[in-house]
Protein backbone atom coordinates (compact mmCIF):
# COMPACT_ATOMS: atom_id res chain seq x y z
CA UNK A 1 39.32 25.71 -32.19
CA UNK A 2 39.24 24.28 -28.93
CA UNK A 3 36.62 25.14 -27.07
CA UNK A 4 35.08 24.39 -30.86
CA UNK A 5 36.35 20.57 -30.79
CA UNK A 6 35.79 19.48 -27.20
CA UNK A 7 31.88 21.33 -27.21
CA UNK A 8 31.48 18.88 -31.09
CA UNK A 9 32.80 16.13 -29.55
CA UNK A 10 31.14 15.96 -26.20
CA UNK A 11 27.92 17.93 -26.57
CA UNK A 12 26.41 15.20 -28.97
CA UNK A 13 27.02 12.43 -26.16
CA UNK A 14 25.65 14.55 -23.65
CA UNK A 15 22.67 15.58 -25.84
CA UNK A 16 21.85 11.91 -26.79
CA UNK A 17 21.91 10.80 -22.74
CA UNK A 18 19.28 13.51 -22.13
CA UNK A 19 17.32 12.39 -25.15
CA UNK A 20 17.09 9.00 -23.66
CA UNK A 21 16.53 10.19 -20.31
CA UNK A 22 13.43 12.51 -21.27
CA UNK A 23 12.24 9.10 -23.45
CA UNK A 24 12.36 7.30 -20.19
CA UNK A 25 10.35 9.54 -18.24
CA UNK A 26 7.64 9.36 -20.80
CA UNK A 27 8.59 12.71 -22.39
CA UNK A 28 10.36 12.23 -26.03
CA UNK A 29 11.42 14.99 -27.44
CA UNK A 30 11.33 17.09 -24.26
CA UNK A 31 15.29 17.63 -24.42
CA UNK A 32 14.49 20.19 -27.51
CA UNK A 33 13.15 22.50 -24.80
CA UNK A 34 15.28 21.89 -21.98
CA UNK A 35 18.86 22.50 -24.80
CA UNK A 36 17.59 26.32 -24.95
CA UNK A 37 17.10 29.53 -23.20
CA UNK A 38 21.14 29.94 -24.04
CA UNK A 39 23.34 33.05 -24.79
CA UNK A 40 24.92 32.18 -27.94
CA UNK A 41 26.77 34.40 -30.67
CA UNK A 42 24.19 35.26 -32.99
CA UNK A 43 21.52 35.65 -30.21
CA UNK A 44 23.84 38.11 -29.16
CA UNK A 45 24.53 40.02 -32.41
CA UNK A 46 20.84 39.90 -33.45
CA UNK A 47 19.99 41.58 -30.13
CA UNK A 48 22.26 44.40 -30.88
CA UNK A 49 21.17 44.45 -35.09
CA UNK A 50 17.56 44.83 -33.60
CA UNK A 51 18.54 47.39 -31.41
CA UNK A 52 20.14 49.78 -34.04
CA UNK A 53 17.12 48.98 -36.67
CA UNK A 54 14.93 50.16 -33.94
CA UNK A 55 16.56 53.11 -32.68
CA UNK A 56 19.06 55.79 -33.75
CA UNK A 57 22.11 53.03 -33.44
CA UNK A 58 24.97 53.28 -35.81
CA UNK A 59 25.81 50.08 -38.04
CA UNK A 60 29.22 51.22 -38.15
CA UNK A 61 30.43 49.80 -35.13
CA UNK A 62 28.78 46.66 -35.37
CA UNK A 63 30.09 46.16 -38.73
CA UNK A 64 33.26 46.87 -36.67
CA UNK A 65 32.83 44.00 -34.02
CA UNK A 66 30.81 41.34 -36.38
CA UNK A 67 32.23 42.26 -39.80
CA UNK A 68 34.11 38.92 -40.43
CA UNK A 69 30.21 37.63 -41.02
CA UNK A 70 28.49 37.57 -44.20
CA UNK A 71 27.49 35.56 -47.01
CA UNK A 72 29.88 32.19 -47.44
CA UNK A 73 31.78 33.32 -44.45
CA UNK A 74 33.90 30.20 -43.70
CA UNK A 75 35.02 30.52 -47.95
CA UNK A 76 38.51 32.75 -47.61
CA UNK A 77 37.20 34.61 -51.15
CA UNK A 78 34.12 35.38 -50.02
CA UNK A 79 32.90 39.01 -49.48
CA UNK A 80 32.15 39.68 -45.78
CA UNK A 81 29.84 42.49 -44.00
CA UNK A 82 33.53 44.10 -43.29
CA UNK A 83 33.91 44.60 -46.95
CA UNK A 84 30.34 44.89 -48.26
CA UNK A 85 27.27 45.59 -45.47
CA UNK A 86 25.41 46.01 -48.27
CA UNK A 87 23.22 42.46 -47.57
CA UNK A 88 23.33 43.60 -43.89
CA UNK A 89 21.66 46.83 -44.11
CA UNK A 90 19.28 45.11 -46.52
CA UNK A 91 18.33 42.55 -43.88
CA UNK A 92 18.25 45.61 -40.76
CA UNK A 93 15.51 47.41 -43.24
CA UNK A 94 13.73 44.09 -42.88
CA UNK A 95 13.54 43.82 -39.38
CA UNK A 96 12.25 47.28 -38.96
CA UNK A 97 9.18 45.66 -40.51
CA UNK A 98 8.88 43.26 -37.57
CA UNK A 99 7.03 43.45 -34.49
CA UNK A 100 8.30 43.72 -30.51
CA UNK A 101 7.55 40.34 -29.49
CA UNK A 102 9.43 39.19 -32.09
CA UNK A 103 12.27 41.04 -30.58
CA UNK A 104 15.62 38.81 -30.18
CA UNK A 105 15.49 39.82 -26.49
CA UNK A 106 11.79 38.90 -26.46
CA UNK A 107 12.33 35.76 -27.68
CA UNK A 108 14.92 34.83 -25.51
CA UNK A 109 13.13 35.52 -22.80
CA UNK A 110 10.15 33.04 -23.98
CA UNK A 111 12.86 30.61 -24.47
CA UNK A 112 14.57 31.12 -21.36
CA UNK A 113 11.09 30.54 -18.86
CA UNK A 114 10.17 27.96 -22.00
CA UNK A 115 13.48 25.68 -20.98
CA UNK A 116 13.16 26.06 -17.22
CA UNK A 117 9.35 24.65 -17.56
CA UNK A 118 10.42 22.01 -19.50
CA UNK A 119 13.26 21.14 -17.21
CA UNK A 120 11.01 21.27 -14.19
CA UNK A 121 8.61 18.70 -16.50
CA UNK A 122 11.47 16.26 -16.50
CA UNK A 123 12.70 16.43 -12.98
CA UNK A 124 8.91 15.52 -11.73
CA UNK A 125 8.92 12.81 -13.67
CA UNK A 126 11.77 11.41 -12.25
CA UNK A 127 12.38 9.49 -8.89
CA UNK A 128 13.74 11.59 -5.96
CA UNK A 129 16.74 9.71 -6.43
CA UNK A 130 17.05 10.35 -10.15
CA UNK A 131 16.83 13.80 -9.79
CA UNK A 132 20.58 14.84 -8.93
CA UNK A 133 22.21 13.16 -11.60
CA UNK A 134 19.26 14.76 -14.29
CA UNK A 135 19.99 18.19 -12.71
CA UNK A 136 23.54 17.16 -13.37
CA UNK A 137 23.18 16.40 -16.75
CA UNK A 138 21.21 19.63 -18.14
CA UNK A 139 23.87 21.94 -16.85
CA UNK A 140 26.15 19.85 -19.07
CA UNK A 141 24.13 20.36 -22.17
CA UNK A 142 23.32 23.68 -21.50
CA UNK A 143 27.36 24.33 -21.21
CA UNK A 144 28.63 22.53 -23.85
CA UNK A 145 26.25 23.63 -26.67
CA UNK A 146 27.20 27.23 -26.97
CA UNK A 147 30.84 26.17 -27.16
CA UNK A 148 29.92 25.16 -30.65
CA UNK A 149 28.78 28.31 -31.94
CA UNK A 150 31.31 30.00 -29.99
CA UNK A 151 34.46 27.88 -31.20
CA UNK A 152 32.41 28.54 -34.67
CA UNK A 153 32.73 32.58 -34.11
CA UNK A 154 36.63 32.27 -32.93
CA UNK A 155 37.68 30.24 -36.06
CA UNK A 156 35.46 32.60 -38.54
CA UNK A 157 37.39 35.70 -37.23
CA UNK A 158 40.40 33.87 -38.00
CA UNK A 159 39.96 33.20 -41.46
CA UNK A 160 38.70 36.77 -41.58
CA UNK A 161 42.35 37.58 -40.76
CA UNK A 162 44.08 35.53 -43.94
CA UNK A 163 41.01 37.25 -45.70
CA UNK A 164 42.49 40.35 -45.32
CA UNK A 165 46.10 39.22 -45.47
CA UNK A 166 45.50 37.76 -48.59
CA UNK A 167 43.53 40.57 -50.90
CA UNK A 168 46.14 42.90 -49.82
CA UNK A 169 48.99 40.77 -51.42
CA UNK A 170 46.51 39.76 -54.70
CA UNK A 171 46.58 44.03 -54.50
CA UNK A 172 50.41 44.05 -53.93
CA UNK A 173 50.91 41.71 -57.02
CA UNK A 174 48.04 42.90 -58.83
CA UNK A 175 49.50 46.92 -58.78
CA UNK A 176 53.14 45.19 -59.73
CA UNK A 177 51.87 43.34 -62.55
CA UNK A 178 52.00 40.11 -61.66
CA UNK A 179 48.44 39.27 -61.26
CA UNK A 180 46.06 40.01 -63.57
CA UNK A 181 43.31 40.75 -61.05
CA UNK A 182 43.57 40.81 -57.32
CA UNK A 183 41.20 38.25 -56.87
CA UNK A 184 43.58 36.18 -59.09
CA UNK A 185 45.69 35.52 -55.34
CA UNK A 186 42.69 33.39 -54.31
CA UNK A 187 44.00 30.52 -56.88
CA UNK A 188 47.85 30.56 -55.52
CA UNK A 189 49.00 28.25 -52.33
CA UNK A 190 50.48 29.57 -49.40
CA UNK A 191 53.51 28.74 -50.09
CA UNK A 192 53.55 30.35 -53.44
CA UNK A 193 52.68 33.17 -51.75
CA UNK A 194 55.41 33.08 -48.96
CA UNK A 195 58.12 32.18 -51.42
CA UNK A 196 58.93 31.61 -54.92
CA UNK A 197 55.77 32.12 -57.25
CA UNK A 198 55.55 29.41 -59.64
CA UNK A 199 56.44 29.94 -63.53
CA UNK A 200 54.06 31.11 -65.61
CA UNK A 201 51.66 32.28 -63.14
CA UNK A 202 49.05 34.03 -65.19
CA UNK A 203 48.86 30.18 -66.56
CA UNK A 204 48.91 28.69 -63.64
CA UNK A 205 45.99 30.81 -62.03
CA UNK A 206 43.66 30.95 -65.14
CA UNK A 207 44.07 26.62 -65.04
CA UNK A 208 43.05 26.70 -61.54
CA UNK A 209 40.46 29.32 -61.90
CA UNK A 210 38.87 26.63 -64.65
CA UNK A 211 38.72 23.72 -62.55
CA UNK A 212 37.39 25.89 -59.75
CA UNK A 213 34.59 26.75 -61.82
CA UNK A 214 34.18 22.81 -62.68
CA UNK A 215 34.09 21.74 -59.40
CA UNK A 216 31.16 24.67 -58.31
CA UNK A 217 28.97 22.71 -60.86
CA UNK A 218 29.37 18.88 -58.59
CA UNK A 219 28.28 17.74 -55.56
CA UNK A 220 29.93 14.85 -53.22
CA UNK A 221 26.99 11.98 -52.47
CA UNK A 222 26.12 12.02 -49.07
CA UNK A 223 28.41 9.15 -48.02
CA UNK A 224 30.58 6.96 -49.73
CA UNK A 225 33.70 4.18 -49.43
CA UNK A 226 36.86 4.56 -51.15
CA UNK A 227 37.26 8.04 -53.76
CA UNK A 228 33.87 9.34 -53.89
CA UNK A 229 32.85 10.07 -57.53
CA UNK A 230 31.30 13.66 -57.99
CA UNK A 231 27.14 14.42 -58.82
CA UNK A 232 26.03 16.58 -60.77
CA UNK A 233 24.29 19.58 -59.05
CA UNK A 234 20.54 18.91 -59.53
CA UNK A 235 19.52 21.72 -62.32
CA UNK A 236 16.36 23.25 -60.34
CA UNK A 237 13.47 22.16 -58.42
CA UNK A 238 11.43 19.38 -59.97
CA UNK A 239 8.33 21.16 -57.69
CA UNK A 240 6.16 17.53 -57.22
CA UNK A 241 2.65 17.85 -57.04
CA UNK A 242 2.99 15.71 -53.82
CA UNK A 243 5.75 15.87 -51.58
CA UNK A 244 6.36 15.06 -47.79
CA UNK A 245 9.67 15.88 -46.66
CA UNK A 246 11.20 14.15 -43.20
CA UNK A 247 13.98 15.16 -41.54
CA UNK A 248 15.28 15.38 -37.86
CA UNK A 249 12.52 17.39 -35.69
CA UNK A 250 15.25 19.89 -34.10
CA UNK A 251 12.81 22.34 -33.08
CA UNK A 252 9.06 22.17 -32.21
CA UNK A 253 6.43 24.23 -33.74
CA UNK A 254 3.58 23.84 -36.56
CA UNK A 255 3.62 26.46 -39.21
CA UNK A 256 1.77 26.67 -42.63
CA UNK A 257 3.20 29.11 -44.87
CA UNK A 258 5.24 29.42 -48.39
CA UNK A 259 7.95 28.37 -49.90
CA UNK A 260 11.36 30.53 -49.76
CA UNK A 261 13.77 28.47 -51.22
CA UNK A 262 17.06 30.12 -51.09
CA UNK A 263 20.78 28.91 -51.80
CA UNK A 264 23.30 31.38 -50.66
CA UNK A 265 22.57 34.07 -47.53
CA UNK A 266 23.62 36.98 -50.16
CA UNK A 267 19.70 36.49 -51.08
CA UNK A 268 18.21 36.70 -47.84
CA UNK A 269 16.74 39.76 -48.65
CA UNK A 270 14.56 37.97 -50.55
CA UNK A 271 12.97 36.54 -47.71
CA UNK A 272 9.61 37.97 -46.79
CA UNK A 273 7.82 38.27 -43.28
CA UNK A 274 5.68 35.05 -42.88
CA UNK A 275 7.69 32.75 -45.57
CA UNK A 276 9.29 29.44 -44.30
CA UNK A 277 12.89 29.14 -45.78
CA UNK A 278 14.03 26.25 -47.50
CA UNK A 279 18.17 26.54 -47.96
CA UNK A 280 20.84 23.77 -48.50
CA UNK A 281 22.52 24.61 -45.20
CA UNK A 282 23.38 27.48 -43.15
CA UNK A 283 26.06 29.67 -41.29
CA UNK A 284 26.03 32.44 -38.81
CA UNK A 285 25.19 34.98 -41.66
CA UNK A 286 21.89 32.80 -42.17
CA UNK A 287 20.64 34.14 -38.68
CA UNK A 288 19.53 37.57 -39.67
CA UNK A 289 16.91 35.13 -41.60
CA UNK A 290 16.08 33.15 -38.73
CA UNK A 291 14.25 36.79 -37.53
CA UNK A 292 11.82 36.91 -40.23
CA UNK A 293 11.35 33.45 -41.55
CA UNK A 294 8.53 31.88 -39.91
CA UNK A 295 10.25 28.36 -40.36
CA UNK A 296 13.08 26.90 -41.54
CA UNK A 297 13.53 23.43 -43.49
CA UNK A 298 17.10 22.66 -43.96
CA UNK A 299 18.91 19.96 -46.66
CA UNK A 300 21.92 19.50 -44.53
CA UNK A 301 22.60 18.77 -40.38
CA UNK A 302 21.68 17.23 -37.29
CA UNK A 303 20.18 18.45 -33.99
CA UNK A 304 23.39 20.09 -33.06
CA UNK A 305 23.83 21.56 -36.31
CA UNK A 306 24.32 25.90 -36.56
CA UNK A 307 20.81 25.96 -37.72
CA UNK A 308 19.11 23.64 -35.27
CA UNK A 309 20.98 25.66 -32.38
CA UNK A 310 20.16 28.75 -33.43
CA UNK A 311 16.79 27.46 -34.87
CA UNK A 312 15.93 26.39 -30.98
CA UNK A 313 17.08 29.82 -29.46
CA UNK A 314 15.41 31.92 -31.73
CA UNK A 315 11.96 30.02 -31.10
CA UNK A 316 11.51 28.95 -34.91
CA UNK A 317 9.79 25.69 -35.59
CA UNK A 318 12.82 23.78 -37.66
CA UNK A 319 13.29 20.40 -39.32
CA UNK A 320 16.84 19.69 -40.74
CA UNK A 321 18.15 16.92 -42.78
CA UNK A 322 15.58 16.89 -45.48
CA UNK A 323 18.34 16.28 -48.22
CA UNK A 324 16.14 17.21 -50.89
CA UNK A 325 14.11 20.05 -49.79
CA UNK A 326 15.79 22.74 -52.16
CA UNK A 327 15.45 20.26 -54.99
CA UNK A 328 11.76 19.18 -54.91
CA UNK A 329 10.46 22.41 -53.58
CA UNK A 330 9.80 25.63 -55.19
CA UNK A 331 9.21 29.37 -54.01
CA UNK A 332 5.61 29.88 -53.30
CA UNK A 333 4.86 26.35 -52.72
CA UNK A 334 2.68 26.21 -49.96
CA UNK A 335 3.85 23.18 -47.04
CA UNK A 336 3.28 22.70 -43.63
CA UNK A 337 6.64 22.21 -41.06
CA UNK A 338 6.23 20.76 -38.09
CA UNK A 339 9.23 20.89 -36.05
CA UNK A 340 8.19 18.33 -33.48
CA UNK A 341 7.67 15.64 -36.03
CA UNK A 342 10.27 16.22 -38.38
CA UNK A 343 8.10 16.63 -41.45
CA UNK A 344 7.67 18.95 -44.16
CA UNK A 345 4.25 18.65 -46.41
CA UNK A 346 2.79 20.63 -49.39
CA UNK A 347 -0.47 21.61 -49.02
């Protein structure tokens, strides 16, 4: 968690001076480029995935190393590649389909010669005596944003531990009667769990269970003062005749294509070569995605967002913060994205 909190609390002030500093020198915009060309986690892992779809690798021991990934990751009930690879194998069988230059490794390279152009663009633009402190300034960036998805990946394997700690007590109680199902430990506290059990617990768990289930059907608005009072999830996408999406333009790139409109990564292998993806938000198991997709358009997050960083690395054109993008949008709609402008537009 720390490297986590000091790269979220710094890298946004950091990012923001370069933003201004490109906006100055008559380039807006330009700091999209320069805030790439970076090693992070999933570049990494995607690299290897791509490897072993490609050639005789075995999944095994990546399952091994990146198991504590998969769909709803950060959720402690959820089902991770560790326990079922079957979304993972689903996805590698996908990117067999793709072509070498859209290789991770490929791509990174692009990105890599793509930032050091755009820094050089910047520099020129500045006075001699600018120059130093702008040089300055993108190493800082380019240090502090993979802390975020690296801080991301520490914290991820730790819940990954509790994850295991805690299905093999729901088995433990489960085989001694206690528990109905194993799953049932997922609805007991800590330090139930640690000490005394409270009465009744086959009660206690199937109340808990309920208002789990209520809560799964309401939202939180997007901001609020005092208690916030709960939404309604929307019931499915009202698909407009006419809609034009903005957002924050987190990654540049135009791209006409269709619809994909997706809510959890367990359905990414629904995802089909070519299609832009429309999701409410993303985590590190959204990456293998970010390989075929040919954009993304995100509900939820800001230029430093997962999806915007890995967005940026993995060269795909990307607006984010559309807040209604899943909701007015349906698969097969046809829309442009352009990353640069922060838009999203059926065509």
């Amino acid at each position: 968690m720390v490297p986590h909190t000091i790269g979220t609390m710094l890298a946004p002030a950091f990012f923001t001076q370069l933003a201004q500093l490109a906006a100055k020198a008559g380039h807006p915009g330009l700091e999209l480029r320069i805030a790439t060309g970076q090693s992070v986690d999933e570049t990494e892992w995607l690299a290897e995935l791509w490897a072993i779809a490609h050639g005789s690798g075995d999944l095994a021991p990546f399952v091994a190393r990146h198991g504590y990934h998969g769909p709803d990751e950060g959720e402690l009930s959820a089902r991770v590649w560790r326990e079922d690879d079957g979304p993972l194998r689903a996805m590698v069988d996908r990117f067999r389909t793709q072509s070498a230059e859209q290789a991770p490794a490929a791509v990174a390279a692009r990105r890599e010669a793509a930032a050091a152009d755009a820094e050089r663009i910047l520099l020129e633009a500045l006075s001699p005596l600018r120059r130093p402190a702008a040089r300055t300034l993108v190493r800082i960036v380019r240090h502090f944003l993979p802390l975020r998805e690296s801080g991301r990946a520490a914290f991820l394997r730790a819940v990954d531990g509790a994850r295991v700690a805690a299905r093999t007590l729901g088995a433990d109680l489960h085989a001694t009667g206690v528990l109905k199902e194993p799953e049932d430990v997922f609805f007991l506290r800590l330090d139930e769990l640690t000490g005394a059990l409270p009465p009744g617990v086959a009660d206690v768990v199937a109340e808990r269970r309920a208002r789990f289930d209520e809560y799964r059907t309401t939202r939180l608005p997007d901001a609020w003062t005092g208690s916030p009072e709960p939404l309604p999830l929307p019931e499915g996408a009202s698909g407009t005749d006419a809609v034009a999406l903005t957002g924050f333009a987190v990654s540049p790139g135009v791209v006409d294509g269709p619809v994909r409109v997706l809510r959890r990564a367990a359905e990414l292998d629904q995802l089909e070569p070519g299609e832009i993806l429309v999701c409410p938000l993303t985590d590190p198991s959204w990456s293998l995605g970010f390989v075929v997709a040919a954009g993304l358009a995100i509900d939820v997050g800001g230029p430093l967002s997962h999806g915007a960083i890995v967005a940026r690395e993995m060269g795909l054109p990307c607006v984010i913060n559309t807040r209604t993008g899943t909701e007015v949008l349906r698969t097969g709609d046809r829309v442009r994205l352009d990353g640069g402008a922060g838009t999203v537009t059926k065509i």
